[in-house]
PDB file of N, CA and C in Angstrom:
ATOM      1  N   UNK A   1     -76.936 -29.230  29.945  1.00  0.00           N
ATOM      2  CA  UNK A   1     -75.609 -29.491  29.453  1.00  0.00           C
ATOM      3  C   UNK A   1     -75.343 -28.577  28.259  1.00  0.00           C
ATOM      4  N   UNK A   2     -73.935 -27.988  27.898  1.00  0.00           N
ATOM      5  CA  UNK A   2     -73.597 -27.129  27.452  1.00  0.00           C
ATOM      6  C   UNK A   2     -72.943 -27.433  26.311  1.00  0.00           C
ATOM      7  N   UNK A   3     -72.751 -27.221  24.745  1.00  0.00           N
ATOM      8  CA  UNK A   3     -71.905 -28.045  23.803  1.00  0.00           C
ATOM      9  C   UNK A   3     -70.235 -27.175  24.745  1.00  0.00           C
ATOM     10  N   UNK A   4     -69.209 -28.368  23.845  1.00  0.00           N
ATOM     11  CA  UNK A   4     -68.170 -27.608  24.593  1.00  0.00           C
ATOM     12  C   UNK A   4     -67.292 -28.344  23.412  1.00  0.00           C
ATOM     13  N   UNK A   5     -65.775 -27.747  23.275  1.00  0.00           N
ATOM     14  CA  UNK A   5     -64.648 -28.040  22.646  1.00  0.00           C
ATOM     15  C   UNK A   5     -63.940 -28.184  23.609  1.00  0.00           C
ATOM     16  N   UNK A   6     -63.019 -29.150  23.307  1.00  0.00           N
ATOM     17  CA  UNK A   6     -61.918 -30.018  24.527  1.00  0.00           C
ATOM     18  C   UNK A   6     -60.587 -29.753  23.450  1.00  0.00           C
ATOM     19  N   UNK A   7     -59.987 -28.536  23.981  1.00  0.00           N
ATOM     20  CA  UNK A   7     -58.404 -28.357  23.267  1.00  0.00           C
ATOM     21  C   UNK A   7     -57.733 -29.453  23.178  1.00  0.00           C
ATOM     22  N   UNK A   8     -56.707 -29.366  21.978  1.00  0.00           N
ATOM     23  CA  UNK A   8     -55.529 -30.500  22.270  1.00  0.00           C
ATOM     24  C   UNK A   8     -54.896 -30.437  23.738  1.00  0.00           C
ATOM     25  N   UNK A   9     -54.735 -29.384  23.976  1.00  0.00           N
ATOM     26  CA  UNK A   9     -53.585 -28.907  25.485  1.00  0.00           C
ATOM     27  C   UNK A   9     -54.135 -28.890  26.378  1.00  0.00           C
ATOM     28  N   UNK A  10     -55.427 -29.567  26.363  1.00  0.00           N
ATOM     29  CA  UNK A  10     -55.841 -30.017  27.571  1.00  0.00           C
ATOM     30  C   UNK A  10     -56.526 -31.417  27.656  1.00  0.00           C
ATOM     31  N   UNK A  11     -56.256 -32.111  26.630  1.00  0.00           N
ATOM     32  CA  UNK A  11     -55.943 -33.874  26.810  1.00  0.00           C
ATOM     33  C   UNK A  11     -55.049 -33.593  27.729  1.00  0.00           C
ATOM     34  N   UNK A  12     -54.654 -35.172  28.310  1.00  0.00           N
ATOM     35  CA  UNK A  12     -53.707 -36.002  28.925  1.00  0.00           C
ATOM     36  C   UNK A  12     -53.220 -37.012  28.219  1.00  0.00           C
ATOM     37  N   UNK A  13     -52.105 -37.279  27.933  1.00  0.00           N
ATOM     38  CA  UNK A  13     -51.450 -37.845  27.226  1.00  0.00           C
ATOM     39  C   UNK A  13     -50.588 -39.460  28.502  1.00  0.00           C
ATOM     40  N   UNK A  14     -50.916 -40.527  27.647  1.00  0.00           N
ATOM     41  CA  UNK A  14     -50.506 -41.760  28.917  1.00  0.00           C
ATOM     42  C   UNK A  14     -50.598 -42.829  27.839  1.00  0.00           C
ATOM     43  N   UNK A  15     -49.284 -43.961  28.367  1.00  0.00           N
ATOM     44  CA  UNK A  15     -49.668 -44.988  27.587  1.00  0.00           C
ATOM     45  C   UNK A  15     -50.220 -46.478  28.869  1.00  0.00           C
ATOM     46  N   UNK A  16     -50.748 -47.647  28.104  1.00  0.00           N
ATOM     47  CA  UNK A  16     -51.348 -47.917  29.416  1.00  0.00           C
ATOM     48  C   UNK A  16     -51.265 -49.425  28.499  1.00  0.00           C
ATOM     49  N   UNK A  17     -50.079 -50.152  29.161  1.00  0.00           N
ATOM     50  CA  UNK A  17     -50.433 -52.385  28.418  1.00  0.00           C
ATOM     51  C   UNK A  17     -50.228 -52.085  26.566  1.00  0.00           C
ATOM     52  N   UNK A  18     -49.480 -51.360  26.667  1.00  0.00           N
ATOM     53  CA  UNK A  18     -48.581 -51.360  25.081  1.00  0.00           C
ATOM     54  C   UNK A  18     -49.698 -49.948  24.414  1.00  0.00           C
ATOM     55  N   UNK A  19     -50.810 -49.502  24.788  1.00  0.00           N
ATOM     56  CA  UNK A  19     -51.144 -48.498  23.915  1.00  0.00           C
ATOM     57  C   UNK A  19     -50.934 -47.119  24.441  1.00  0.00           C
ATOM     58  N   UNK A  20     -50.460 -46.422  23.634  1.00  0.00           N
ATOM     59  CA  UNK A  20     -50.315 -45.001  23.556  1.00  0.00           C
ATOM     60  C   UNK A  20     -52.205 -44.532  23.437  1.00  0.00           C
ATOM     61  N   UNK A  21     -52.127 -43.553  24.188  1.00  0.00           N
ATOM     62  CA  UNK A  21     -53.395 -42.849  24.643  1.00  0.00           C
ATOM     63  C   UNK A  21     -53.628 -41.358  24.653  1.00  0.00           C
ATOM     64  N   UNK A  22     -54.526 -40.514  23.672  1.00  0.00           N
ATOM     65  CA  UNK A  22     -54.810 -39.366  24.495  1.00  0.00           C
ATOM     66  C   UNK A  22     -56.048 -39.147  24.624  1.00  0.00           C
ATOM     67  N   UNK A  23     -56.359 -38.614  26.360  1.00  0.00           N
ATOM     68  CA  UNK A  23     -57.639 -38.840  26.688  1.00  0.00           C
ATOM     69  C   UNK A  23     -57.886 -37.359  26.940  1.00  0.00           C
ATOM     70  N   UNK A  24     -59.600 -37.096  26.250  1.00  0.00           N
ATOM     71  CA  UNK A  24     -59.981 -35.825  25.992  1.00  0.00           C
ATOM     72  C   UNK A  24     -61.371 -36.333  27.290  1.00  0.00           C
ATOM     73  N   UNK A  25     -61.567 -34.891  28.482  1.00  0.00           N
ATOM     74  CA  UNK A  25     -62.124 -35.248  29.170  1.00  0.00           C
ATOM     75  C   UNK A  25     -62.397 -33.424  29.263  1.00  0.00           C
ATOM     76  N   UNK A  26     -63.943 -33.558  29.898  1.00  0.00           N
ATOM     77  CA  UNK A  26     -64.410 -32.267  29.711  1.00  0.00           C
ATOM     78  C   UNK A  26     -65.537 -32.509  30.953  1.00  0.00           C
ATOM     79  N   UNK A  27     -65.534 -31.385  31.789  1.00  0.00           N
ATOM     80  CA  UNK A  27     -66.865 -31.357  32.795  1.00  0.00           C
ATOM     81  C   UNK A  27     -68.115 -30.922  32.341  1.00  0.00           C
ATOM     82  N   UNK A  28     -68.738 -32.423  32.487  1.00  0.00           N
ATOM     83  CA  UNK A  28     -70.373 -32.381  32.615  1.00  0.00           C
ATOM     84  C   UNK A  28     -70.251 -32.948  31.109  1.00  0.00           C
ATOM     85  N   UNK A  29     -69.089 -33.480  30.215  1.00  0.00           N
ATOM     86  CA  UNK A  29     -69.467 -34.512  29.017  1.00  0.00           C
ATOM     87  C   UNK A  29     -69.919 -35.498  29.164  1.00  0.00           C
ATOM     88  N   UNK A  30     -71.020 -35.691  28.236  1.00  0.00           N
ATOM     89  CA  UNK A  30     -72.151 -36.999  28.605  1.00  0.00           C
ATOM     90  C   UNK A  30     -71.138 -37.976  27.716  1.00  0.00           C
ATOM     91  N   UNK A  31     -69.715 -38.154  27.680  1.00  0.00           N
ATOM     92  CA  UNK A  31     -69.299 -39.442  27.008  1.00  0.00           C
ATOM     93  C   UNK A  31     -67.438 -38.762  27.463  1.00  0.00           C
ATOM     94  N   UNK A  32     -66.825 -39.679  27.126  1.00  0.00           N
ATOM     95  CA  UNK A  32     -65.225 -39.308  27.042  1.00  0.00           C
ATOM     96  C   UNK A  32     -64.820 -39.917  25.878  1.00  0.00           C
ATOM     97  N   UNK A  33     -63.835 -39.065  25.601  1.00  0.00           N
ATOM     98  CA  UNK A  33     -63.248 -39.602  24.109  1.00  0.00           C
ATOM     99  C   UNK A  33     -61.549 -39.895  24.043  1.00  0.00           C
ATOM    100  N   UNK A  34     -60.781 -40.965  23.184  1.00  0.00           N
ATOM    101  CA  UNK A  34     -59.690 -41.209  24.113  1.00  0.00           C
ATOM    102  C   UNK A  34     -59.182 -41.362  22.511  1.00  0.00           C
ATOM    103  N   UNK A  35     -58.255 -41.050  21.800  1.00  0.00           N
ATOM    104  CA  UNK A  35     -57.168 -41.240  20.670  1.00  0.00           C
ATOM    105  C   UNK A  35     -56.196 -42.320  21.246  1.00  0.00           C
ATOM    106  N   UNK A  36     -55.866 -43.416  20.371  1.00  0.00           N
ATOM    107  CA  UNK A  36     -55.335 -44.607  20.986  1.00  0.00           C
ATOM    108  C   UNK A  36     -54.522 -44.850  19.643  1.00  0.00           C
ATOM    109  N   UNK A  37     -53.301 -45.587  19.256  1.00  0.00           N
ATOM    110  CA  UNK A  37     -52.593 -46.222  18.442  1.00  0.00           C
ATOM    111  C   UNK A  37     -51.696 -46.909  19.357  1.00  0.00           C
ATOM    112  N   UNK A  38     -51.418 -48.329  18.699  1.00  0.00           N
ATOM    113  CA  UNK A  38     -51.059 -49.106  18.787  1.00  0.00           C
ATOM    114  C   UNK A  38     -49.916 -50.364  17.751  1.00  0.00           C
ATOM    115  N   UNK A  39     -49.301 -50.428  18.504  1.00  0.00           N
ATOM    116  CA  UNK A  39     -48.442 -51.555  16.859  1.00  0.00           C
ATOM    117  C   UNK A  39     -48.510 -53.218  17.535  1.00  0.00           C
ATOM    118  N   UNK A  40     -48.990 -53.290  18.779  1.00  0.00           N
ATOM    119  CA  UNK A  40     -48.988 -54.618  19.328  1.00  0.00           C
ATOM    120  C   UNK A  40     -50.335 -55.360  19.447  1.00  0.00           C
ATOM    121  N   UNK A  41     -51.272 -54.004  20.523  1.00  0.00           N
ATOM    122  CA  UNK A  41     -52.450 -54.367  20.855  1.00  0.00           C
ATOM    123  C   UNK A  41     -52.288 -54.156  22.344  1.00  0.00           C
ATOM    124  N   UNK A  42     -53.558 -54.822  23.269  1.00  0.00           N
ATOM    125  CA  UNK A  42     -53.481 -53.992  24.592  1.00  0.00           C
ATOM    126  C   UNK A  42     -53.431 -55.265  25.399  1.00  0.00           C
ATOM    127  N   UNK A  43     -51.965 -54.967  25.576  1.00  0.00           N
ATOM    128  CA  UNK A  43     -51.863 -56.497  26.733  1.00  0.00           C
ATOM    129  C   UNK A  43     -52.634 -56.773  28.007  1.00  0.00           C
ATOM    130  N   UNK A  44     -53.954 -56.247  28.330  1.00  0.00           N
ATOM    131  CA  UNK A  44     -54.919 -56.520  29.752  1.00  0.00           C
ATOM    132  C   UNK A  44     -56.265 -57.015  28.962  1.00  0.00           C
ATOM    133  N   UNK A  45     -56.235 -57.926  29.939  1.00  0.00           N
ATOM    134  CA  UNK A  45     -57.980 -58.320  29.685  1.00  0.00           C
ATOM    135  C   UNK A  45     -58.690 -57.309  30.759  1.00  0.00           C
ATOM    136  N   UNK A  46     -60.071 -56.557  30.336  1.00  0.00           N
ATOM    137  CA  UNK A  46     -60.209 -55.696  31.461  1.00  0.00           C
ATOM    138  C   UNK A  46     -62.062 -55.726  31.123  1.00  0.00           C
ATOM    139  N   UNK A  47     -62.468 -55.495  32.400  1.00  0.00           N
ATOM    140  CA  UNK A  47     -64.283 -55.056  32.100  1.00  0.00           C
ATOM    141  C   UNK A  47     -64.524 -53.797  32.244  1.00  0.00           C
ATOM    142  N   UNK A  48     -65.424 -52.746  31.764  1.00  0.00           N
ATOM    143  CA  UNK A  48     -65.553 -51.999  33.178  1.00  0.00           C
ATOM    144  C   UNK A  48     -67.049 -51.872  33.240  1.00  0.00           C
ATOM    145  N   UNK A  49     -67.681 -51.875  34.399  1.00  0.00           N
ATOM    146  CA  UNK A  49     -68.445 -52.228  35.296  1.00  0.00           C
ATOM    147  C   UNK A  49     -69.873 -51.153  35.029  1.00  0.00           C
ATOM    148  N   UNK A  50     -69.147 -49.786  34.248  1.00  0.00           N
ATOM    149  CA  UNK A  50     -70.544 -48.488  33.944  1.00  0.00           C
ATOM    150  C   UNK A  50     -70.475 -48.303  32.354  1.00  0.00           C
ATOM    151  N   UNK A  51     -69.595 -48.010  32.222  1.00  0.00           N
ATOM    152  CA  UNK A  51     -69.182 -47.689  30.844  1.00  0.00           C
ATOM    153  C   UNK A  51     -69.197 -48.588  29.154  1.00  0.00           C
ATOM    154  N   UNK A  52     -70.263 -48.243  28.633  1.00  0.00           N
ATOM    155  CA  UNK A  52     -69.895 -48.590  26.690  1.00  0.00           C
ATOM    156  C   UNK A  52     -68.865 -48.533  26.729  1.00  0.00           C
ATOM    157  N   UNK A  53     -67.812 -49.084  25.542  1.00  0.00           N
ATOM    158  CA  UNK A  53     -66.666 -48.583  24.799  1.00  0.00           C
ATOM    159  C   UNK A  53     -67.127 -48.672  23.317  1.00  0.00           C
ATOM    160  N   UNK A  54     -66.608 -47.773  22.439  1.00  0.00           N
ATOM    161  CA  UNK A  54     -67.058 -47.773  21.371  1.00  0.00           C
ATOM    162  C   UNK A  54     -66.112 -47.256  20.380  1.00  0.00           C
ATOM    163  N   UNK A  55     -65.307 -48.318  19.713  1.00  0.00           N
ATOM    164  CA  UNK A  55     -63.745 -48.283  19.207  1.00  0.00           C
ATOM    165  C   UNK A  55     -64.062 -47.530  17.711  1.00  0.00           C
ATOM    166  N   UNK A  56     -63.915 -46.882  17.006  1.00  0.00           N
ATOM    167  CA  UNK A  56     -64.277 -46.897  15.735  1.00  0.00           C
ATOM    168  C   UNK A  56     -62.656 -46.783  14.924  1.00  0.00           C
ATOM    169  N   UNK A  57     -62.168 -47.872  13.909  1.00  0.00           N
ATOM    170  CA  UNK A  57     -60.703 -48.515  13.980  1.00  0.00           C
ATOM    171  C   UNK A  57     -60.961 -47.146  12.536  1.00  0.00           C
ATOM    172  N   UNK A  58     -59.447 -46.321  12.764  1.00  0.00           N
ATOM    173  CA  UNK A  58     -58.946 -45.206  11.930  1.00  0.00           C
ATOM    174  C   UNK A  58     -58.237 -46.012  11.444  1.00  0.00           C
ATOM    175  N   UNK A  59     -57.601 -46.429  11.167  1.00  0.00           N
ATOM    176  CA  UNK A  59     -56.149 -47.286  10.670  1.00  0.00           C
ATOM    177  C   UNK A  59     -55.763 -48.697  11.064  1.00  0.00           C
ATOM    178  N   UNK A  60     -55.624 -49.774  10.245  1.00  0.00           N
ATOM    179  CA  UNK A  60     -54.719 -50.800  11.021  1.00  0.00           C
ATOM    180  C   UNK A  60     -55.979 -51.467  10.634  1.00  0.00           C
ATOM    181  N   UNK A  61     -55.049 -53.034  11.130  1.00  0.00           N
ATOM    182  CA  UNK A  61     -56.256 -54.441  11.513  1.00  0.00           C
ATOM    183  C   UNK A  61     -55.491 -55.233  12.723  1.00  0.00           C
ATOM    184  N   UNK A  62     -56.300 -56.240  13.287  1.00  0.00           N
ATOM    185  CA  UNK A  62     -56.060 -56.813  14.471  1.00  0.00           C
ATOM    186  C   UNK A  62     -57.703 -57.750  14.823  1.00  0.00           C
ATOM    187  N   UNK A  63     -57.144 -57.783  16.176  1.00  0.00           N
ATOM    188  CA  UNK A  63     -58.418 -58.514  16.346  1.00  0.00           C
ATOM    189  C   UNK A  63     -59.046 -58.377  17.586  1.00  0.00           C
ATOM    190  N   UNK A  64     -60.036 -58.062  18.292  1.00  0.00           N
ATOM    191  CA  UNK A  64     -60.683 -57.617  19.075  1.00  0.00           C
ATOM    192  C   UNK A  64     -61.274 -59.077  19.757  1.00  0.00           C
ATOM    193  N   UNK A  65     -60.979 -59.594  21.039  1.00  0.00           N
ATOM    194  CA  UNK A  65     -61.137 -60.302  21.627  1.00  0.00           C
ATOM    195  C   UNK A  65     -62.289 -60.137  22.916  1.00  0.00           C
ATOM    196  N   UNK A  66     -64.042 -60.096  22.599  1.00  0.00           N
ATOM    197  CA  UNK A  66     -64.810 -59.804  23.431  1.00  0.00           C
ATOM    198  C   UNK A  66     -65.370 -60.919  23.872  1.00  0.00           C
ATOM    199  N   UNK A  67     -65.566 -60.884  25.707  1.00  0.00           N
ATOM    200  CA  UNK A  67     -66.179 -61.947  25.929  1.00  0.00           C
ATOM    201  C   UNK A  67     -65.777 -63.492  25.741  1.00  0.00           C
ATOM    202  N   UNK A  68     -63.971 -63.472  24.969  1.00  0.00           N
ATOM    203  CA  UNK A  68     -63.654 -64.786  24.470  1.00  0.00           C
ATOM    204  C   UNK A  68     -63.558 -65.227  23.503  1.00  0.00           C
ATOM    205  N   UNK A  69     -64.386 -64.723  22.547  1.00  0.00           N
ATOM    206  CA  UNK A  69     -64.808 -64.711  21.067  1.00  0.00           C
ATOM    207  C   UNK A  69     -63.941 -63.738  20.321  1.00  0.00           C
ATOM    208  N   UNK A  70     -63.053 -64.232  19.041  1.00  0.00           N
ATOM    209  CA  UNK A  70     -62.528 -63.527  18.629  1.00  0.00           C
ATOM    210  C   UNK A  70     -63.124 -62.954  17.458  1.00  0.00           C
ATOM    211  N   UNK A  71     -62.750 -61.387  17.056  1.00  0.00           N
ATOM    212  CA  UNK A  71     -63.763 -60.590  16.217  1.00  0.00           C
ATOM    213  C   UNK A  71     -62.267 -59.645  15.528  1.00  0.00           C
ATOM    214  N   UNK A  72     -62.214 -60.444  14.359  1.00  0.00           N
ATOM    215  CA  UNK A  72     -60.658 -59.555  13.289  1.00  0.00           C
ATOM    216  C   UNK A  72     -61.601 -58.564  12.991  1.00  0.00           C
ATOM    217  N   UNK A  73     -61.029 -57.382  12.979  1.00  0.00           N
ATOM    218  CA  UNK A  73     -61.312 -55.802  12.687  1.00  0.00           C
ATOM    219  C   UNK A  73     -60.192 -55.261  11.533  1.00  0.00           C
ATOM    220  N   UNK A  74     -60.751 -53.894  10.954  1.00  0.00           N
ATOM    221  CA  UNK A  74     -59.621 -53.806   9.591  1.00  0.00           C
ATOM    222  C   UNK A  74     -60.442 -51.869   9.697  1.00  0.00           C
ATOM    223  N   UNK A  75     -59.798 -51.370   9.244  1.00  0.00           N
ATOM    224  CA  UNK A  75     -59.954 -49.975   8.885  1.00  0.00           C
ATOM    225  C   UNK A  75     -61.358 -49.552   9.059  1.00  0.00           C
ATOM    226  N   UNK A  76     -61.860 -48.938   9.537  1.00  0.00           N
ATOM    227  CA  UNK A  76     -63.193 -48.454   9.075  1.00  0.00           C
ATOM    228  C   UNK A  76     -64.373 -49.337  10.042  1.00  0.00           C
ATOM    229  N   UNK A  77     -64.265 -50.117  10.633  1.00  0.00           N
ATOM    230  CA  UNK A  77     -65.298 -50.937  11.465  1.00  0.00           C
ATOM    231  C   UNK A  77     -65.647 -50.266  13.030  1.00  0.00           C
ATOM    232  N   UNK A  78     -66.208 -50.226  13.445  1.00  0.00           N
ATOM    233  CA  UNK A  78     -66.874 -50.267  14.842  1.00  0.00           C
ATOM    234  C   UNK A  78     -66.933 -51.456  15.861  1.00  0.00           C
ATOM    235  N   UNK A  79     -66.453 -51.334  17.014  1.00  0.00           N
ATOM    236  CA  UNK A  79     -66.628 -52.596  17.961  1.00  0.00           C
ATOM    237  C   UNK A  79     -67.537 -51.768  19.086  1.00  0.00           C
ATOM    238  N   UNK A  80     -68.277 -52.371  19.290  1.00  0.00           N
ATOM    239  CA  UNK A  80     -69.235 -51.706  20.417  1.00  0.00           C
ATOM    240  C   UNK A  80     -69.155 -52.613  21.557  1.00  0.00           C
ATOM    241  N   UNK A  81     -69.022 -52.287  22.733  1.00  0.00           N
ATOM    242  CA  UNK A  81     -68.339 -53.291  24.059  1.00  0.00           C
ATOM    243  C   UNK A  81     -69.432 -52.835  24.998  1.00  0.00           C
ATOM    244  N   UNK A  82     -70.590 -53.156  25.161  1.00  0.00           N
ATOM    245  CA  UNK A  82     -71.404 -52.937  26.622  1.00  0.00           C
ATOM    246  C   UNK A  82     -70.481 -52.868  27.796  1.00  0.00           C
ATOM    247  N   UNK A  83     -70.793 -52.072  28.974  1.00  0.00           N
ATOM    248  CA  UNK A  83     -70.615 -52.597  29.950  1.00  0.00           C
ATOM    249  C   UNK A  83     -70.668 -54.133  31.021  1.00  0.00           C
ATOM    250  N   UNK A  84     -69.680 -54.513  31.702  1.00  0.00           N
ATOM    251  CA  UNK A  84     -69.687 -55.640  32.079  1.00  0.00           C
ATOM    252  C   UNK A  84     -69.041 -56.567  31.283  1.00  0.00           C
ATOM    253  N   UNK A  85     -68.502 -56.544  29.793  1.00  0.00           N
ATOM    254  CA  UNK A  85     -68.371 -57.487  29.071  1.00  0.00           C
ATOM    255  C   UNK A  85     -66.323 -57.770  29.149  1.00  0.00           C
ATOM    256  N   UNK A  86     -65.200 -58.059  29.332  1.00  0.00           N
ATOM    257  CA  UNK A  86     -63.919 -58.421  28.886  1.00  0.00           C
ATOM    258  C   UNK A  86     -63.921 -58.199  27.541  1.00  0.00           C
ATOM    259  N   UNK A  87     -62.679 -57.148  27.840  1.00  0.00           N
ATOM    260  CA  UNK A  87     -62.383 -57.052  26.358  1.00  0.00           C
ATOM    261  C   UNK A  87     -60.796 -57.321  26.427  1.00  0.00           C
ATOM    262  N   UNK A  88     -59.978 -57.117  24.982  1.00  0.00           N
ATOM    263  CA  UNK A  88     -58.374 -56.904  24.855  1.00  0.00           C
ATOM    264  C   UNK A  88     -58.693 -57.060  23.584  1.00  0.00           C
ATOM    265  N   UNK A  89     -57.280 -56.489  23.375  1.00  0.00           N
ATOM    266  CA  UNK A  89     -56.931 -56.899  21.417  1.00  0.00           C
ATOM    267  C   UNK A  89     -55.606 -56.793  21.287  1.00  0.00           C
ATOM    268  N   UNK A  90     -55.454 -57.176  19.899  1.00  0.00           N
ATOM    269  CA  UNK A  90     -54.303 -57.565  19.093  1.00  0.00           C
ATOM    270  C   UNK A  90     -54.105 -57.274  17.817  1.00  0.00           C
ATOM    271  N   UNK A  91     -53.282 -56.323  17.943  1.00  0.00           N
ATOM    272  CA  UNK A  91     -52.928 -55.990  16.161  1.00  0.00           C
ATOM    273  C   UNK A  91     -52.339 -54.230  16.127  1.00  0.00           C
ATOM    274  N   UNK A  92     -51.987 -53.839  14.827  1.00  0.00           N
ATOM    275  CA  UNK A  92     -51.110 -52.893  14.904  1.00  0.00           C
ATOM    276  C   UNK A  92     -53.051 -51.663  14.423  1.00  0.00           C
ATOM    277  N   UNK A  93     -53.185 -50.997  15.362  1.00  0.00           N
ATOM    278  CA  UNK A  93     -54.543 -50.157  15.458  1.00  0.00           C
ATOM    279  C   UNK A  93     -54.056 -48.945  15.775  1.00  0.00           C
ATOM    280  N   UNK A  94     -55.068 -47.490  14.936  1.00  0.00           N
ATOM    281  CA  UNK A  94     -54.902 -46.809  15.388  1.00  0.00           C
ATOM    282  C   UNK A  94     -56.857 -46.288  15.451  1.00  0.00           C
ATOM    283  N   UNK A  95     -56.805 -45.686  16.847  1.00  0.00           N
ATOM    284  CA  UNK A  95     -58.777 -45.752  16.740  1.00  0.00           C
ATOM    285  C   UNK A  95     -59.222 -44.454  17.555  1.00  0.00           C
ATOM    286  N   UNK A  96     -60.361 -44.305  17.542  1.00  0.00           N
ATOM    287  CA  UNK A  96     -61.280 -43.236  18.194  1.00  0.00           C
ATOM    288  C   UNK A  96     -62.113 -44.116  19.450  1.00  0.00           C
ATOM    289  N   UNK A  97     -61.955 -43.739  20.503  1.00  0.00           N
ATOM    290  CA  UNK A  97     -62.397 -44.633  21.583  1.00  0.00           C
ATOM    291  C   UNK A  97     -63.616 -43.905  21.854  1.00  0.00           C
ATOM    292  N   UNK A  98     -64.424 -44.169  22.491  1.00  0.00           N
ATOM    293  CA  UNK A  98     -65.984 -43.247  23.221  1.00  0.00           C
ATOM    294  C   UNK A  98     -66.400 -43.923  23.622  1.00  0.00           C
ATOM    295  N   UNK A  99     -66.214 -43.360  25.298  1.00  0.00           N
ATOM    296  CA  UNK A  99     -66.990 -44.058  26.337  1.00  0.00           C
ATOM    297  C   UNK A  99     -68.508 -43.229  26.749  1.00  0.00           C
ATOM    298  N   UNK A 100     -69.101 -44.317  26.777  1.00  0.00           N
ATOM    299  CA  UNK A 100     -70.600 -44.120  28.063  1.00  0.00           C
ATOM    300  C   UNK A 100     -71.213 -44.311  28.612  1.00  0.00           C
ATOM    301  N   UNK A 101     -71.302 -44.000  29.696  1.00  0.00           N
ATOM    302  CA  UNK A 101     -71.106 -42.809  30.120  1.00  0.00           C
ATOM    303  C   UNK A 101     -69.441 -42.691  30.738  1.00  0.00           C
ATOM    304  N   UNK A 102     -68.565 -41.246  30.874  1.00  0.00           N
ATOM    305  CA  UNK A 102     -67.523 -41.234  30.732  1.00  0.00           C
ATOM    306  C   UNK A 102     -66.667 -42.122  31.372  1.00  0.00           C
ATOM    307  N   UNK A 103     -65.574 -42.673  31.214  1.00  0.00           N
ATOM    308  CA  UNK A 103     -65.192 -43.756  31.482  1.00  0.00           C
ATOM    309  C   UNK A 103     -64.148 -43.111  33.074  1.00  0.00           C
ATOM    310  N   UNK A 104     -64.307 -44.483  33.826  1.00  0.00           N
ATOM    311  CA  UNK A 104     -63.825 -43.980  35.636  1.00  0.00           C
ATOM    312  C   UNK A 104     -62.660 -45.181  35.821  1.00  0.00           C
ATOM    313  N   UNK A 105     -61.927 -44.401  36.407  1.00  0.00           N
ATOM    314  CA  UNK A 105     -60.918 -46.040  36.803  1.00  0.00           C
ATOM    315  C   UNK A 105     -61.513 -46.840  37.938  1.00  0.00           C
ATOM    316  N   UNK A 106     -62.392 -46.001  38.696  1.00  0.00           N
ATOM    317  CA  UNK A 106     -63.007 -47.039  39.201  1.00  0.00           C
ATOM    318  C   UNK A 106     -63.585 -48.034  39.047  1.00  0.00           C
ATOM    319  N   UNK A 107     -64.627 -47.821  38.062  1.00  0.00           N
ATOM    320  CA  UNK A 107     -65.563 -48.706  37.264  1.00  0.00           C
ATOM    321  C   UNK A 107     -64.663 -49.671  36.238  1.00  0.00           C
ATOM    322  N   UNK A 108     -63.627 -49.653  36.397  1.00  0.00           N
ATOM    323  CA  UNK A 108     -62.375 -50.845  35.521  1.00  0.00           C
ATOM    324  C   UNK A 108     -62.046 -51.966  36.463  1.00  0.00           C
ATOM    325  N   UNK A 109     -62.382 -52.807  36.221  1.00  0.00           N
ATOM    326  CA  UNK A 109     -61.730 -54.408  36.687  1.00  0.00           C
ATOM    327  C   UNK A 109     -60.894 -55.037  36.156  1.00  0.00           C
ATOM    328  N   UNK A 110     -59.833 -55.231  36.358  1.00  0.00           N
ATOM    329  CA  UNK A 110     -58.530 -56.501  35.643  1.00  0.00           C
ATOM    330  C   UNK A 110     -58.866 -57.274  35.779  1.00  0.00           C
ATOM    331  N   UNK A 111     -58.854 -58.086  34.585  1.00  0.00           N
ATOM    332  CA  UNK A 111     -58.951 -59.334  34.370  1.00  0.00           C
ATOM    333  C   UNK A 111     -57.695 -60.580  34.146  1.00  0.00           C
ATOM    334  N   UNK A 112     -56.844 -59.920  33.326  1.00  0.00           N
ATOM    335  CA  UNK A 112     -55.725 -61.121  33.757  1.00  0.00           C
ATOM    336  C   UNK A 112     -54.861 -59.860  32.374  1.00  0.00           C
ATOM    337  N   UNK A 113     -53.421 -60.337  32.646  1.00  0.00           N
ATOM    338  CA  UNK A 113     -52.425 -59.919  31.653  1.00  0.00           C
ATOM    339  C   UNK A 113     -52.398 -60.734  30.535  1.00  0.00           C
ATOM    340  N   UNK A 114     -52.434 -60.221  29.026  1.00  0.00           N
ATOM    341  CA  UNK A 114     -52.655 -60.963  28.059  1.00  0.00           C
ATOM    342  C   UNK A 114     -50.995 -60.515  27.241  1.00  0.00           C
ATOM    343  N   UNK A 115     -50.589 -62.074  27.045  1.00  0.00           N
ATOM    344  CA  UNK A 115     -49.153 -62.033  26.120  1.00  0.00           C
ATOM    345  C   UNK A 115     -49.967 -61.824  24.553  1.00  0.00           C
ATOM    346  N   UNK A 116     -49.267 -60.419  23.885  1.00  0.00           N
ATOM    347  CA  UNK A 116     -49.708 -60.328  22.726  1.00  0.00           C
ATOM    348  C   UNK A 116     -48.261 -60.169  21.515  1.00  0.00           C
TER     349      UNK A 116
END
């Protein structure tokens, strides 16, 4: 594997259950990295099935809802989400996402629509 830089202009830009998203994706990256802000939070409860998530919160507070258990977050914290586990949140966030291994829509399961 090769180090590599992932341009701005070649993210993809998408919003997805109230969050704005840009997802930086590169061939043969051992992780994906996704720029996310938010003023609501992410209306889906969702698992996914291969993939860590690993939020590290740039801005904002809210609250990170894993597994059921609620976990308030504030500037500067880390949420680390194994695979297999339901997640969603709530609150006005802006964060650094990193998945691993890179995150697949396949490997995503819905779990139910969450009113936030």
């Amino acid at each position: 594997m090769k180090p590599a830089v992932i341009r701005r202009e070649e993210a993809v830009d998408l919003e997805k259950h109230g969050v704005r998203m840009r997802v930086y994706t590169g061939e043969g990256a051992p992780a994906g990295i996704v720029y996310l802000e938010t003023e609501t939070g992410h209306a889906e409860e969702f698992c996914h099935e291969k993939s860590a998530f690993i939020y590290y919160i740039i801005e904002g507070e809210g609250v990170y809802v894993l597994g059921g258990v609620e976990h308030p977050v504030r500037t500067g914290d880390v949420v680390v989400v194994p695979p297999q586990n339901s997640i969603y949140f709530v609150g006005r966030i802006r964060a650094v996402l990193v998945t691993v291994p890179p995150w697949e829509e396949s490997g995503e399961r819905h779990i139910r629509d969450v009113r936030i």
